[in-house]
Protein backbone atom coordinates (compact mmCIF):
# COMPACT_ATOMS: atom_id res chain seq x y z
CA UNK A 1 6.11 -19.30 10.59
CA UNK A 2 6.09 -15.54 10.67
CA UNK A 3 8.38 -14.15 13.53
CA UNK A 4 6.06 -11.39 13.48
CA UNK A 5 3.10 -14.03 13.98
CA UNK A 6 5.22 -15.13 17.69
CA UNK A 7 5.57 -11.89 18.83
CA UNK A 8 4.57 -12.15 22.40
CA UNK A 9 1.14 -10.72 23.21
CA UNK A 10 -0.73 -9.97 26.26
CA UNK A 11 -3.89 -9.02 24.46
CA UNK A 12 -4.93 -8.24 20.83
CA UNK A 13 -5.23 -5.19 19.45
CA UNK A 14 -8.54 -3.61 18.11
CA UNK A 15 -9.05 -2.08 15.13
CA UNK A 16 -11.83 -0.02 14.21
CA UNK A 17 -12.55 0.31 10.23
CA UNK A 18 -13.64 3.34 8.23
CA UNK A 19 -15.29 2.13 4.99
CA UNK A 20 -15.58 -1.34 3.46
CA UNK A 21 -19.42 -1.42 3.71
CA UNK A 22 -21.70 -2.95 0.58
CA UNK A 23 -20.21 -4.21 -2.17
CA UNK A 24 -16.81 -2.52 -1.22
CA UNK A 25 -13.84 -4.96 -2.06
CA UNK A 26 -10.83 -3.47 0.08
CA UNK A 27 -12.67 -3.24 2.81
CA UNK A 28 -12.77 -6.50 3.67
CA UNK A 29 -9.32 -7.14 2.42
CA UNK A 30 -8.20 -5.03 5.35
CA UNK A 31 -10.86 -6.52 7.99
CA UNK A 32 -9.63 -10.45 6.81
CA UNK A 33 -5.82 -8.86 6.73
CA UNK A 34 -5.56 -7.24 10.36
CA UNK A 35 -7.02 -10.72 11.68
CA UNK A 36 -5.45 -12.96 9.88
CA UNK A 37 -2.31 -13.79 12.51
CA UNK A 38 -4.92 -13.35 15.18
CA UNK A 39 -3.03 -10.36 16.74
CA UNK A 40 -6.25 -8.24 16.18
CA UNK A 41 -9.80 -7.67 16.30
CA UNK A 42 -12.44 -5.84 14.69
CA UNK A 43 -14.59 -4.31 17.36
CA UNK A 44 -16.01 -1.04 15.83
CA UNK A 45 -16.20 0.52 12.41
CA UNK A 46 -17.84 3.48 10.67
CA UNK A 47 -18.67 1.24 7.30
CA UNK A 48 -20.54 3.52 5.02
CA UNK A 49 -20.76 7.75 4.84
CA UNK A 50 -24.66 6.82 5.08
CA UNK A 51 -25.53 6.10 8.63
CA UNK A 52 -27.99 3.58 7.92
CA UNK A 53 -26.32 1.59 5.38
CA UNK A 54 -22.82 2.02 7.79
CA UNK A 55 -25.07 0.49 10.63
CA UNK A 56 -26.69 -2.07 8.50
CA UNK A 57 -23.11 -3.20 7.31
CA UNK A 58 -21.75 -4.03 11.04
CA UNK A 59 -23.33 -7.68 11.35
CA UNK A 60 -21.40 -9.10 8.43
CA UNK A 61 -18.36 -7.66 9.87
CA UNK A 62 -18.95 -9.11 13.33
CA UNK A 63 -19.09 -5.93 14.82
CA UNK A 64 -21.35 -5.14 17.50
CA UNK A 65 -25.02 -3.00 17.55
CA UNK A 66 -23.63 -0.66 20.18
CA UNK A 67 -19.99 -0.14 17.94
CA UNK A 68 -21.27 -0.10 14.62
CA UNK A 69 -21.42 4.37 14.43
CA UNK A 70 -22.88 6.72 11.68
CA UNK A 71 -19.68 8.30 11.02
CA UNK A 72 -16.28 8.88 11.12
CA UNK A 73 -16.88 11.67 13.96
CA UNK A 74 -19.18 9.56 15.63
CA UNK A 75 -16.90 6.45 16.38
CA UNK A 76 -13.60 8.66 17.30
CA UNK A 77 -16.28 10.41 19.84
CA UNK A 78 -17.71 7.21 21.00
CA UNK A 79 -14.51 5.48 21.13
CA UNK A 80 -12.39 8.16 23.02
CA UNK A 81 -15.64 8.09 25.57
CA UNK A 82 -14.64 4.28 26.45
CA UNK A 83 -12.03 3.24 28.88
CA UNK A 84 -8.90 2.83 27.74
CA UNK A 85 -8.31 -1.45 28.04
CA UNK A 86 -11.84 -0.95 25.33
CA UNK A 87 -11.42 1.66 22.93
CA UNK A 88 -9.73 0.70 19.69
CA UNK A 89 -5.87 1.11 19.15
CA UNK A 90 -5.94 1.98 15.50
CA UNK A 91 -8.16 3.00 12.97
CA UNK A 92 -8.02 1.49 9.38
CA UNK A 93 -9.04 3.58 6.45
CA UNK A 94 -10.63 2.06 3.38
CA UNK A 95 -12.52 4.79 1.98
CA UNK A 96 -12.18 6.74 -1.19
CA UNK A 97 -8.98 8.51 -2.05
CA UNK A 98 -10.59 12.25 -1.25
CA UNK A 99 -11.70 11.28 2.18
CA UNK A 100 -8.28 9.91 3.23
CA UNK A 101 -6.85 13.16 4.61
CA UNK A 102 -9.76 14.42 6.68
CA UNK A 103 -10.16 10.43 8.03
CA UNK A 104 -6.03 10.36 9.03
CA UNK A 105 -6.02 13.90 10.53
CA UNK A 106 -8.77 13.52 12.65
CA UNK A 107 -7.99 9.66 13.56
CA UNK A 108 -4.38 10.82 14.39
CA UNK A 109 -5.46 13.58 16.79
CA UNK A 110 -7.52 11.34 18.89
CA UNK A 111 -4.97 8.90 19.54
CA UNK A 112 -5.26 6.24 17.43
CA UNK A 113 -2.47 4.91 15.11
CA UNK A 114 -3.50 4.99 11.35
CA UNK A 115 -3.25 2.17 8.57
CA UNK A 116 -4.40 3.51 5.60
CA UNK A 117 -5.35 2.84 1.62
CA UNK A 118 -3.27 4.51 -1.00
CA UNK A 119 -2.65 7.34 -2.57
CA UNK A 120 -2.51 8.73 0.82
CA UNK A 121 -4.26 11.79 0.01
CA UNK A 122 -4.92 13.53 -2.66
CA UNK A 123 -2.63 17.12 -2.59
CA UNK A 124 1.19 17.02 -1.55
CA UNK A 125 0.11 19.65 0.89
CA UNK A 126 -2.07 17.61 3.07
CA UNK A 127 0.18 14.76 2.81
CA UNK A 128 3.05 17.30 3.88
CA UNK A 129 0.57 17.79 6.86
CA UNK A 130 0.01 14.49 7.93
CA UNK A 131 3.74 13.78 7.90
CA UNK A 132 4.35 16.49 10.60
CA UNK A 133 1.20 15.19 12.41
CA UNK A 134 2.47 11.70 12.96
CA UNK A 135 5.62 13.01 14.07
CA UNK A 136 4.35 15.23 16.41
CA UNK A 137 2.07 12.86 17.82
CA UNK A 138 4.45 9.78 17.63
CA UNK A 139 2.12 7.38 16.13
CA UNK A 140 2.21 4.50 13.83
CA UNK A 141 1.01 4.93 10.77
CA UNK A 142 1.34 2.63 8.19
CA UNK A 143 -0.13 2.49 4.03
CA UNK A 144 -1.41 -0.50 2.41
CA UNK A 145 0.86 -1.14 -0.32
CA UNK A 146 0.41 -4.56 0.77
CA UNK A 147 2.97 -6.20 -2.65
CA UNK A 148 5.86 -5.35 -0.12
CA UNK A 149 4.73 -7.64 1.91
CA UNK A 150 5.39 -10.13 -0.25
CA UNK A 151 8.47 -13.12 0.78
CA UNK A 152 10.04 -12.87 -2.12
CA UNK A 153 9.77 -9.07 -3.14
CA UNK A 154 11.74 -8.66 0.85
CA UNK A 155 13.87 -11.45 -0.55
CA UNK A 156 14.86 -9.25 -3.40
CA UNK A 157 15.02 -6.08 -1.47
CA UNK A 158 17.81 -8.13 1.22
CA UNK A 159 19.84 -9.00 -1.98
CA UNK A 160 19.76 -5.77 -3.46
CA UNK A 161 21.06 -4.07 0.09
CA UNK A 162 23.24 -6.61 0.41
CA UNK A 163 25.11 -6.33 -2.55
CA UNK A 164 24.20 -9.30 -4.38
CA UNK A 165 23.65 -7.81 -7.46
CA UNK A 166 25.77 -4.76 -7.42
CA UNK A 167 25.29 -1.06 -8.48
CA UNK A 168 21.59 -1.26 -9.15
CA UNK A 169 21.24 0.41 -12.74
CA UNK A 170 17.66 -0.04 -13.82
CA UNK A 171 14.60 -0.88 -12.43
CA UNK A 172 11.20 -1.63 -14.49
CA UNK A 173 7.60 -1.81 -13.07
CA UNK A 174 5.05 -2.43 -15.20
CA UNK A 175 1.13 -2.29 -13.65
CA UNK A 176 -1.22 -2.90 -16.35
CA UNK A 177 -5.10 -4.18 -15.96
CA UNK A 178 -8.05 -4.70 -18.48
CA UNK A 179 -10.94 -3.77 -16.05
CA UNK A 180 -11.84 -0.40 -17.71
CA UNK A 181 -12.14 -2.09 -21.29
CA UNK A 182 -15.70 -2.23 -22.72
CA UNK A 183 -17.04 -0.47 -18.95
CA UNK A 184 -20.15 1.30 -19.50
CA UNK A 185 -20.21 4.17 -17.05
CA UNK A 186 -23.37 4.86 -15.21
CA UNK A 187 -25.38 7.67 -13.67
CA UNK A 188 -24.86 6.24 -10.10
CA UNK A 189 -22.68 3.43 -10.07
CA UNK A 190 -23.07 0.83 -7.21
CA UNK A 191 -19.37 0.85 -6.29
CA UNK A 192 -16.58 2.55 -7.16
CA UNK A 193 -17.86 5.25 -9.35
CA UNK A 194 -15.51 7.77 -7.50
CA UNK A 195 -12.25 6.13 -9.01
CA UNK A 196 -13.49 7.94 -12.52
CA UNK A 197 -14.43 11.25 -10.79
CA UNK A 198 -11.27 13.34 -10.97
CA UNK A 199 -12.74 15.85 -7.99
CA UNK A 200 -12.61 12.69 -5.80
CA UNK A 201 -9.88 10.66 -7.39
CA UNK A 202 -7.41 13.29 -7.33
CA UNK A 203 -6.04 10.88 -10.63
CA UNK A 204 -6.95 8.11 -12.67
CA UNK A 205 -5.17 4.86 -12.96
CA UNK A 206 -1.62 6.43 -12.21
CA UNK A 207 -3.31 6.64 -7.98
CA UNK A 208 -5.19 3.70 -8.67
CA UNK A 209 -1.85 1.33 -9.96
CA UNK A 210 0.68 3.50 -10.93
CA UNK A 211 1.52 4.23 -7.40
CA UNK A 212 1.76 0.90 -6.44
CA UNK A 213 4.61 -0.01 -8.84
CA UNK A 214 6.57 3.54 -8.24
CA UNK A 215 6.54 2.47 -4.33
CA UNK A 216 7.67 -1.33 -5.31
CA UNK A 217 10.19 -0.07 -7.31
CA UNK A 218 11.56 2.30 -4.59
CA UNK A 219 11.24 0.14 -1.91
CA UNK A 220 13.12 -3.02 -3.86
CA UNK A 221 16.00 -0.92 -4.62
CA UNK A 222 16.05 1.34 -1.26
CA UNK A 223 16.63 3.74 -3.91
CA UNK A 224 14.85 7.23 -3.16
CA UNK A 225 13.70 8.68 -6.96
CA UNK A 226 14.36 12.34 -7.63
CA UNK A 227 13.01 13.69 -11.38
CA UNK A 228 10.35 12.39 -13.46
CA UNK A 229 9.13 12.79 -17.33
CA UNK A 230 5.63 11.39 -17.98
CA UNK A 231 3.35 10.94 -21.03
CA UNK A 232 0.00 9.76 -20.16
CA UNK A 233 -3.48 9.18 -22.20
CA UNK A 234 -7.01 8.74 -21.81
CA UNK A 235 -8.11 6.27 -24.08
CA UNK A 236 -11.81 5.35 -22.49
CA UNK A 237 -14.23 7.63 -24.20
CA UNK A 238 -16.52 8.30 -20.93
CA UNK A 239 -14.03 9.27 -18.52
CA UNK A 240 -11.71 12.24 -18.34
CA UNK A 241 -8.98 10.89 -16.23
CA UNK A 242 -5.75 8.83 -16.92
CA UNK A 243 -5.66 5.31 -17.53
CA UNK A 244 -2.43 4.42 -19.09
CA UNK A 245 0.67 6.05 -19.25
CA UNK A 246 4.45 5.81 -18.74
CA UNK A 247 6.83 7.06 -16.45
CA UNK A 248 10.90 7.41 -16.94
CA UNK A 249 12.56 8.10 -13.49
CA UNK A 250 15.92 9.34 -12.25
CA UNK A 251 17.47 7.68 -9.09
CA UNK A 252 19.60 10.42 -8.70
CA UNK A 253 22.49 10.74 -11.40
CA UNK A 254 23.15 6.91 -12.28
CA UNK A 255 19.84 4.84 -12.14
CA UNK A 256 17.39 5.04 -14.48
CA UNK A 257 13.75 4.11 -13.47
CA UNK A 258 10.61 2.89 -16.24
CA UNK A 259 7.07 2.75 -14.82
CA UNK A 260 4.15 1.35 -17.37
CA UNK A 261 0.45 1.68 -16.02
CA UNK A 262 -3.00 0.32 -18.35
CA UNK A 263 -5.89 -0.27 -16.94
CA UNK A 264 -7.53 -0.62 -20.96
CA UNK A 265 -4.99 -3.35 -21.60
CA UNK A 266 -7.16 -6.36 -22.88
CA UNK A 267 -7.15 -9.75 -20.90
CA UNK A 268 -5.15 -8.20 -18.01
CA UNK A 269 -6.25 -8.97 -14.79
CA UNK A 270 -3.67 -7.86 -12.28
CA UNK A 271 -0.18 -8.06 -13.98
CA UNK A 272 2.23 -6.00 -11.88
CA UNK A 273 5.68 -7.12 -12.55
CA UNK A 274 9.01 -5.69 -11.17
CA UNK A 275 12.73 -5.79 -13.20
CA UNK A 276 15.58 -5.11 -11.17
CA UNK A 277 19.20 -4.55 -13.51
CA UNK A 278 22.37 -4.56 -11.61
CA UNK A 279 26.02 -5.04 -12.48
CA UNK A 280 26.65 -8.70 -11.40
CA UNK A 281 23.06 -10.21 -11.76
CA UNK A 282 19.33 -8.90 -12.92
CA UNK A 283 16.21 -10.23 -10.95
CA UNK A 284 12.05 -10.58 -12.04
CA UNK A 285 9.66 -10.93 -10.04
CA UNK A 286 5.34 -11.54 -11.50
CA UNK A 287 2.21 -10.67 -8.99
CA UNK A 288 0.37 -13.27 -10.19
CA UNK A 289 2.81 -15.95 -9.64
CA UNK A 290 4.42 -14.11 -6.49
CA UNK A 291 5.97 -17.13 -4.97
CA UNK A 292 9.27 -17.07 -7.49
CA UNK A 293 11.53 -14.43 -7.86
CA UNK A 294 14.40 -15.01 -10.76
CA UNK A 295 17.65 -14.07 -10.87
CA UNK A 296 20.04 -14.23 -13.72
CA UNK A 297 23.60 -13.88 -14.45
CA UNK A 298 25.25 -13.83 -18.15
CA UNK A 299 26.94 -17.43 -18.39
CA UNK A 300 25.62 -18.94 -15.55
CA UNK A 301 22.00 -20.72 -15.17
CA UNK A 302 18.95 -18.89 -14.43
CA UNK A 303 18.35 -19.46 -10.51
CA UNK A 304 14.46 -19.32 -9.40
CA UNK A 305 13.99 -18.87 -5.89
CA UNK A 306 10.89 -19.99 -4.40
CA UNK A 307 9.34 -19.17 -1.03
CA UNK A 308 10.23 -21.60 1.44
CA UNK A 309 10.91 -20.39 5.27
CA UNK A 310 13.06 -23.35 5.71
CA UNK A 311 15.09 -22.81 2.78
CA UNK A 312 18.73 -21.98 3.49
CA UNK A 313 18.75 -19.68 0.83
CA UNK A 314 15.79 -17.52 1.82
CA UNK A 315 17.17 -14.43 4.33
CA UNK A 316 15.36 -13.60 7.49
CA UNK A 317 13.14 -11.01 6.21
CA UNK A 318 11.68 -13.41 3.41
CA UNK A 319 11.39 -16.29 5.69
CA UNK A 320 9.58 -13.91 8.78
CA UNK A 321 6.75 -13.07 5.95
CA UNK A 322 6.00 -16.71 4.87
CA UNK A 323 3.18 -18.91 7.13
CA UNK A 324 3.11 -22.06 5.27
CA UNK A 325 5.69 -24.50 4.22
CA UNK A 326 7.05 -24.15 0.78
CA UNK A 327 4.71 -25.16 -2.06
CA UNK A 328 2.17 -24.02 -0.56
CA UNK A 329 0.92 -20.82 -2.50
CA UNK A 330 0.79 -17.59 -0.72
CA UNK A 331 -0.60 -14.03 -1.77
CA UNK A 332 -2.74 -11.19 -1.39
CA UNK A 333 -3.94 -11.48 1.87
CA UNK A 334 -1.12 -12.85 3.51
CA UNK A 335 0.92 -10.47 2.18
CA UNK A 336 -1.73 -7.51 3.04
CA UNK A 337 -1.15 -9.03 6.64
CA UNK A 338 2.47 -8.96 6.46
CA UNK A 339 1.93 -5.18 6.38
CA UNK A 340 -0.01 -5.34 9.26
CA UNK A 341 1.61 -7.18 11.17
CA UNK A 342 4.94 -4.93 10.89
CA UNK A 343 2.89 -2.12 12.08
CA UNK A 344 1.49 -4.04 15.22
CA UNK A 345 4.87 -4.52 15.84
CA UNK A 346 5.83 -1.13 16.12
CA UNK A 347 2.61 0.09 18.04
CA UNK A 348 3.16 -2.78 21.09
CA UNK A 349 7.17 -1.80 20.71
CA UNK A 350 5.72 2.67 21.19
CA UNK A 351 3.54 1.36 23.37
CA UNK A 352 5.53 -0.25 25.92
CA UNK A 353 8.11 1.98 25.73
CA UNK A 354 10.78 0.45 23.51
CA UNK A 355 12.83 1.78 20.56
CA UNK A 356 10.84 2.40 17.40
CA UNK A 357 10.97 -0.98 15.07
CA UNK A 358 12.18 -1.00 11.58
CA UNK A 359 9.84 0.23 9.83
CA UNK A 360 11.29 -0.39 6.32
CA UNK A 361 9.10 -3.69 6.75
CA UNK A 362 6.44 -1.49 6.03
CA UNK A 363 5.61 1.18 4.30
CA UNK A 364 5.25 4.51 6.35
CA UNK A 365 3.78 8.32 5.96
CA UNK A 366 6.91 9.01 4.17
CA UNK A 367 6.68 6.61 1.74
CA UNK A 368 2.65 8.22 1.16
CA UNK A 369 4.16 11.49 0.36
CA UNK A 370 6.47 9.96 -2.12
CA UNK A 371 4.05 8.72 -3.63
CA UNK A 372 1.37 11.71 -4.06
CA UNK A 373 4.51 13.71 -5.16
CA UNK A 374 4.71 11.58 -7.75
CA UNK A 375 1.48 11.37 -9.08
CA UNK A 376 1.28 14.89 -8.85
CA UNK A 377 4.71 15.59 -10.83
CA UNK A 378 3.54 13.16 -13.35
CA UNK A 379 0.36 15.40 -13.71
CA UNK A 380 2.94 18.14 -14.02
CA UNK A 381 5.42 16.46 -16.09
CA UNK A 382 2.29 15.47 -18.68
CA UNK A 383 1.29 18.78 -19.12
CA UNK A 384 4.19 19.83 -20.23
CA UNK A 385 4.83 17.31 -22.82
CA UNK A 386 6.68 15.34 -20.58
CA UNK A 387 9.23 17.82 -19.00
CA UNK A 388 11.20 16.70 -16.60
CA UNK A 389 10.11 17.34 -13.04
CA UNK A 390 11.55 17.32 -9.79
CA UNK A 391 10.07 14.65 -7.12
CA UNK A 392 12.62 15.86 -4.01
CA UNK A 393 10.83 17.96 -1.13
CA UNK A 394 11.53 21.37 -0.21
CA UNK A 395 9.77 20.62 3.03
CA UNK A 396 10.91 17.52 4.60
């Protein structure tokens, strides 16, 4: 079982949750998550930006009549009025990608520690700002790239850092989905018609997946990307933003970096795969059958490691993400709580005083800027026929 999952505990912590209302799907994937170890509780959310609806939601949450608010401003108001052994401890944001920022800053300056949906906003300036916001304040904020919290993807990243399979030379992640083939778009969608509405996405299907497998990639290899060249194509003839594309990125001078992303690719459901090339040994790892992770070596045979926590050859971090006993499939959600439950760690550890955990486990504020830096130097990068642009900050 999860180390993180025996972490001692006088009390859980509460969460209150900012979207997820209706037909929303990642809303409950965070409300299911956050519980999962039973470290945490939902006691108050702001479900919906329409009051009613956001009220109405609140039952099938389990959230209480007198904690189920209007809006974001009304629950941080609300909250901050309750004593402090009642009022929630973080706030988790599952709301479209334009309402991130305002939702963080505000959440962030009353207190509360932040886990939130990626792309973490939607400008490198505001996610400049939130970086200096959570260090100023000190608090824990964590993004949902929940595939790091995979066993085996924290089983590959202890190899790499270890040494295992030597300079790391290339790294491939491919994210490619079939969702948007054949969609008819409508006036007023019921759910997620801001994903095609470039004012609120910010970007098309390099936010939406792209991201994911740039921040996999980097946080595999512990390798921090710093140029980019992309090419990138809207094929769907009722949208105007992205939805496939490709990506070559420098690691500095030696590592080269490939990043695929479809979301018109017929028959694709949710194929993100990661290929790590080193000197001594290569490793794959599949989303969809996230319980293996291969590694090969020229003239020897092709080892498949499978997620076990009492396997001997499973390391610590692989075997303190894993619940079950080997052969005994895990996946999204438990690995959507793994992120979780890395940042609970670190909120009892700033809470009580103790030296800020290792937050590598999860991915932090830093990690969000990365990431909107790169979508936005991919914008860039496109628009100049793929020129090469540069992802390092001048700021931080």
């Amino acid at each position: 079982m999860s180390e993180a999952v025996n972490h001692p505990l006088n009390r859980k912590l509460r969460m209150a949750l900012v979207g997820g209302g209706g037909n929303a799907f990642i809303g409950r994937v965070h409300a299911t998550a956050a519980q999962l170890d039973n470290r945490a509780e939902l006691v108050a959310g702001a479900l919906s930006s329409n009051p009613d609806k956001s009220r109405a939601a609140a039952p099938s949450f389990g959230i209480a009549d007198d904690r189920a608010y209007g809006s974001v401003g009304e629950l941080i108001e609300a909250e901050l009025a309750l004593p402090a052994d009642q009022r929630a401890d973080f706030v988790s944001i599952a709301t479209p990608n334009f309402t991130h920022f305002e939702i963080a800053k505000a959440s962030l300056a009353a207190g509360f520690n932040v886990l939130c949906d990626k792309p973490m906003t939607t400008t490198v300036q505001d996610a400049d700002e939130l970086v200096r916001i959570v260090e100023e304040t000190g608090a824990v904020f964590a993004l949902t790239h929940n595939y790091t919290g995979y066993p085996m993807i924290r089983q590959a990243r202890e190899m790499i850092a270890s040494g295992e399979l030597g300079e790391i030379q290339a790294v491939r992640a491919n994210y490619v989905q079939g969702w948007m083939c054949g969609l008819k778009v409508e006036p007023n969608p019921p759910r997620g018609g801001w994903k095609i509405d470039p004012e609120k996405a910010g970007s098309g299907s390099l936010g939406d997946v792209g991201t994911h497998a740039f921040n996999l990639a980097c946080y595999v290899t512990g390798l921090s990307a710093t140029e980019v060249s992309a090419t990138m194509r809207t094929f769907h003839p009722e949208t105007e933003l992205d939805d496939y594309g490709h990506a070559t990125i420098a690691f500095g001078e030696s590592t080269l970096g490939t990043i695929t992303y479809s979301q018109i690719t017929h028959g694709r459901l949710n194929d993100l795969t990661l290929e790590v090339d080193g000197a001594k040994a290569a490793l794959v790892w599949r989303q969809e059958d996230p319980n293996e992770l291969i590694v090969r070596r020229t003239g020897r045979a092709r080892q498949v490691y499978e997620r076990h926590p009492a396997a001997s050859y499973t390391n610590d971090l692989c075997r303190a993400a894993c619940r079950i006993p080997g052969g005994h499939p895990e996946g999204f959600f438990e690995a959507f709580a793994n992120v979780y439950n890395a940042a609970f760690d670190d909120m009892i550890l700033r809470s009580t005083g103790g030296d800020r955990s290792e937050t590598t486990r999860y991915p932090s504020v830093r990690d969000g800027v990365a990431g909107v830096r790169f979508v936005e130097a991919c914008q860039a990068s496109n628009s100049e026929r793929g020129a090469w642009k540069s992802l390092i900050s001048s700021t931080f």
